[in-house]
Protein backbone atom coordinates (compact mmCIF):
# COMPACT_ATOMS: atom_id res chain seq x y z
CA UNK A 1 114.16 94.28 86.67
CA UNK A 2 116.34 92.95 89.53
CA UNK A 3 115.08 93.72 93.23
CA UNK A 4 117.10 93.95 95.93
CA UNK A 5 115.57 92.56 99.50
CA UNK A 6 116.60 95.60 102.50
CA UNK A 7 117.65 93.59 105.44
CA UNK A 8 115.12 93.81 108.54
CA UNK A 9 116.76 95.59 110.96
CA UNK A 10 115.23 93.77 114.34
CA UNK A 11 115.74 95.11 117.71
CA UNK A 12 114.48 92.91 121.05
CA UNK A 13 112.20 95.37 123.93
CA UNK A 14 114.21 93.00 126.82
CA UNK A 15 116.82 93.89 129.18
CA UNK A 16 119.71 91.90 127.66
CA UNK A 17 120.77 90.66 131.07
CA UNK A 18 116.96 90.35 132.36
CA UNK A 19 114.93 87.08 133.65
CA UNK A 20 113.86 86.32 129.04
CA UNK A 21 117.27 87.12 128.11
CA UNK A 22 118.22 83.42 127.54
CA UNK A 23 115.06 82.63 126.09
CA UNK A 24 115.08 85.39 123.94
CA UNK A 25 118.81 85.00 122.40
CA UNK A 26 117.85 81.47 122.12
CA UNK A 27 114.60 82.39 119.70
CA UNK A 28 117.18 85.12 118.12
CA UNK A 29 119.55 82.14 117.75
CA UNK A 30 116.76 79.76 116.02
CA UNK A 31 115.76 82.34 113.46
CA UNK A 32 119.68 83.10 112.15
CA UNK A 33 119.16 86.69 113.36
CA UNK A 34 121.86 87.50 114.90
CA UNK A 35 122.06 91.42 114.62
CA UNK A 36 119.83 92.81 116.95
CA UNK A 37 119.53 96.00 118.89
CA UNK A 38 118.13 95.16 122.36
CA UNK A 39 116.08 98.07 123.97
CA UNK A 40 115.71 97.23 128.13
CA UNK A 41 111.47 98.00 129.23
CA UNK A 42 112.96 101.54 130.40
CA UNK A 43 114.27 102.14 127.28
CA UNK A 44 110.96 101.27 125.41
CA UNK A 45 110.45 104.99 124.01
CA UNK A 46 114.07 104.97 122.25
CA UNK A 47 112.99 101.87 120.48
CA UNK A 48 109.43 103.18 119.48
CA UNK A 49 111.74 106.48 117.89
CA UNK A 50 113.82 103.67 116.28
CA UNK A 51 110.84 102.49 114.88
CA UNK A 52 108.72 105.20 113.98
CA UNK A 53 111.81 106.82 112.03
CA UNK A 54 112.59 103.52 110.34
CA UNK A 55 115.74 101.95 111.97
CA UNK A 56 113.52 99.18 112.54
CA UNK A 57 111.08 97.53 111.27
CA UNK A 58 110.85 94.06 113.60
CA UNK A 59 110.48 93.82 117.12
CA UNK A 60 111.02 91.06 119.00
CA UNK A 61 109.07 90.96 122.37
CA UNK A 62 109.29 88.11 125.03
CA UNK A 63 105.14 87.81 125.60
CA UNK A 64 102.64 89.96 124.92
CA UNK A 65 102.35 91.72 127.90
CA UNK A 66 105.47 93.48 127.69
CA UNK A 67 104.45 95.31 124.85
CA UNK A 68 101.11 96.16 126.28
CA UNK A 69 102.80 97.84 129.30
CA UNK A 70 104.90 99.47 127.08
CA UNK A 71 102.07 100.61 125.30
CA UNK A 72 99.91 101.44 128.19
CA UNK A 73 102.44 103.31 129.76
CA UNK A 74 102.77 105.50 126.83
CA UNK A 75 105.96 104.84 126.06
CA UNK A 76 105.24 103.06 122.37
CA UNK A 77 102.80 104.65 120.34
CA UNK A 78 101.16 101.34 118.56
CA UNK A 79 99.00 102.83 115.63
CA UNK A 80 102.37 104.27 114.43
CA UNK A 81 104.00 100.76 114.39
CA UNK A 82 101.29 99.27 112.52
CA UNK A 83 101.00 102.66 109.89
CA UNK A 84 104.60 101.46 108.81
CA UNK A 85 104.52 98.03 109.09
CA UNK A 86 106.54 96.81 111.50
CA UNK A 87 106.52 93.33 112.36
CA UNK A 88 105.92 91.94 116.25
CA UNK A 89 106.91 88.62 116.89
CA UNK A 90 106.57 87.31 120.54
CA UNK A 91 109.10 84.51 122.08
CA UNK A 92 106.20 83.22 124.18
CA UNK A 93 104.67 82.21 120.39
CA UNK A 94 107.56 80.06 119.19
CA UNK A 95 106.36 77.55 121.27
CA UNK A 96 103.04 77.30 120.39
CA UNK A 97 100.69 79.49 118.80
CA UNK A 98 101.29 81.69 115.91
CA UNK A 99 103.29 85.02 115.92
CA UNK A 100 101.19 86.30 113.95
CA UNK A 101 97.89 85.33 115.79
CA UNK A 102 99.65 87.21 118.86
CA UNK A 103 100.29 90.28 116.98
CA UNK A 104 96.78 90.01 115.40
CA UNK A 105 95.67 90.19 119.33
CA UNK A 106 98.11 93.13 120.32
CA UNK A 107 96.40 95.27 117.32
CA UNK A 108 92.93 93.87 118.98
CA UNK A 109 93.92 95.13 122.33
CA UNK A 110 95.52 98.34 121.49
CA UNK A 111 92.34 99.36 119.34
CA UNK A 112 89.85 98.05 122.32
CA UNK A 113 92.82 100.17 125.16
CA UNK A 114 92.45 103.24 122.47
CA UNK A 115 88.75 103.12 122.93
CA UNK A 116 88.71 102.71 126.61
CA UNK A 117 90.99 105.67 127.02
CA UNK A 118 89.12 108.11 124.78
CA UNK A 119 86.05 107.07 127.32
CA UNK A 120 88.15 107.83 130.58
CA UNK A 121 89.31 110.91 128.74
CA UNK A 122 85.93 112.26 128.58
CA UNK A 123 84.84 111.30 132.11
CA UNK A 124 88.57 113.07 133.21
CA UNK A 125 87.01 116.01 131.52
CA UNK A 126 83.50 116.10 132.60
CA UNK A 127 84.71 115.28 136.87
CA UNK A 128 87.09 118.39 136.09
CA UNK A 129 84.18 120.35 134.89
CA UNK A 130 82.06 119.53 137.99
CA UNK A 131 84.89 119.73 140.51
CA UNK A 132 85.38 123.07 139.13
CA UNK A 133 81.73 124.53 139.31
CA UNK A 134 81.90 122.95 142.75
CA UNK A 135 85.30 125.06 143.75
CA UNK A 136 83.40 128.16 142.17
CA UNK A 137 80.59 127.88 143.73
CA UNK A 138 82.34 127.43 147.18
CA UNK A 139 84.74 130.44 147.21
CA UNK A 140 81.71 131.85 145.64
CA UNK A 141 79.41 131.32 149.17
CA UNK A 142 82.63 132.12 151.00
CA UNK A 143 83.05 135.77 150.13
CA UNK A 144 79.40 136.00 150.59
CA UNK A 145 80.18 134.97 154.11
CA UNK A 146 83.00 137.00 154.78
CA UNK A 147 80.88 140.23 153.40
């Protein structure tokens, strides 16, 4: 049985003309990948489509916190990533520590961020609820007033 390896298909969340763009093509450059889509920060939800319908399956981010903005801004939708796989490297790694150790802490993040914003979620919801008794209560006393 003969398999046949599916070239990655990497794409780069950095504006190609940006402050990391030299850095970046210069990692690309290192690595012999040299077919890359680049996605700019603003264009962050395009790539997360790419990536959540398969057209990718590595991203290459400068440092962490780009992805983490991305993410926080809502504009990448991070459990989906990791439900199919796709592989984060960061530039800021190559020079040290491992990519993997910084994707390992971008899953880490994104769980402890998921957490955090089902708890603001609930407090959103529970201020709304008072705000609106409040409000009732109010125009409530005011027609009394009026009568």
């Amino acid at each position: 049985m003969t398999t046949v390896d599916t070239p990655t298909r990497v794409a780069v969340l950095c504006d190609k003309k940006g402050a990391h763009a030299g850095v970046v093509a210069g990692y690309l450059k290192a690595r012999g990948l040299s077919e890359v889509t680049w996605f700019s920060a603003g264009d962050a939800d395009d790539l997360d489509e790419a990536v959540r319908h398969g057209s990718i399956d590595h991203v290459v981010v400068p440092e962490l916190g780009h992805l983490m903005d991305a993410i926080w801004d809502g504009e990448i939708l991070f459990d989906q990533w990791l439900s199919v796989g796709t592989r984060v490297s960061f530039v800021s790694s190559h020079a040290g520590n491992s990519t993997e150790a910084d994707q390992a802490t971008a899953e880490l993040v994104f769980g402890s961020w998921q957490r955090w914003n089902r708890r603001h979620r609930r407090r959103q919801i529970t201020a709304g609820a008072v705000l609106s008794a409040i409000a009732l209560i109010a125009g409530f006393l005011m027609t009394l007033s009026l009568s």
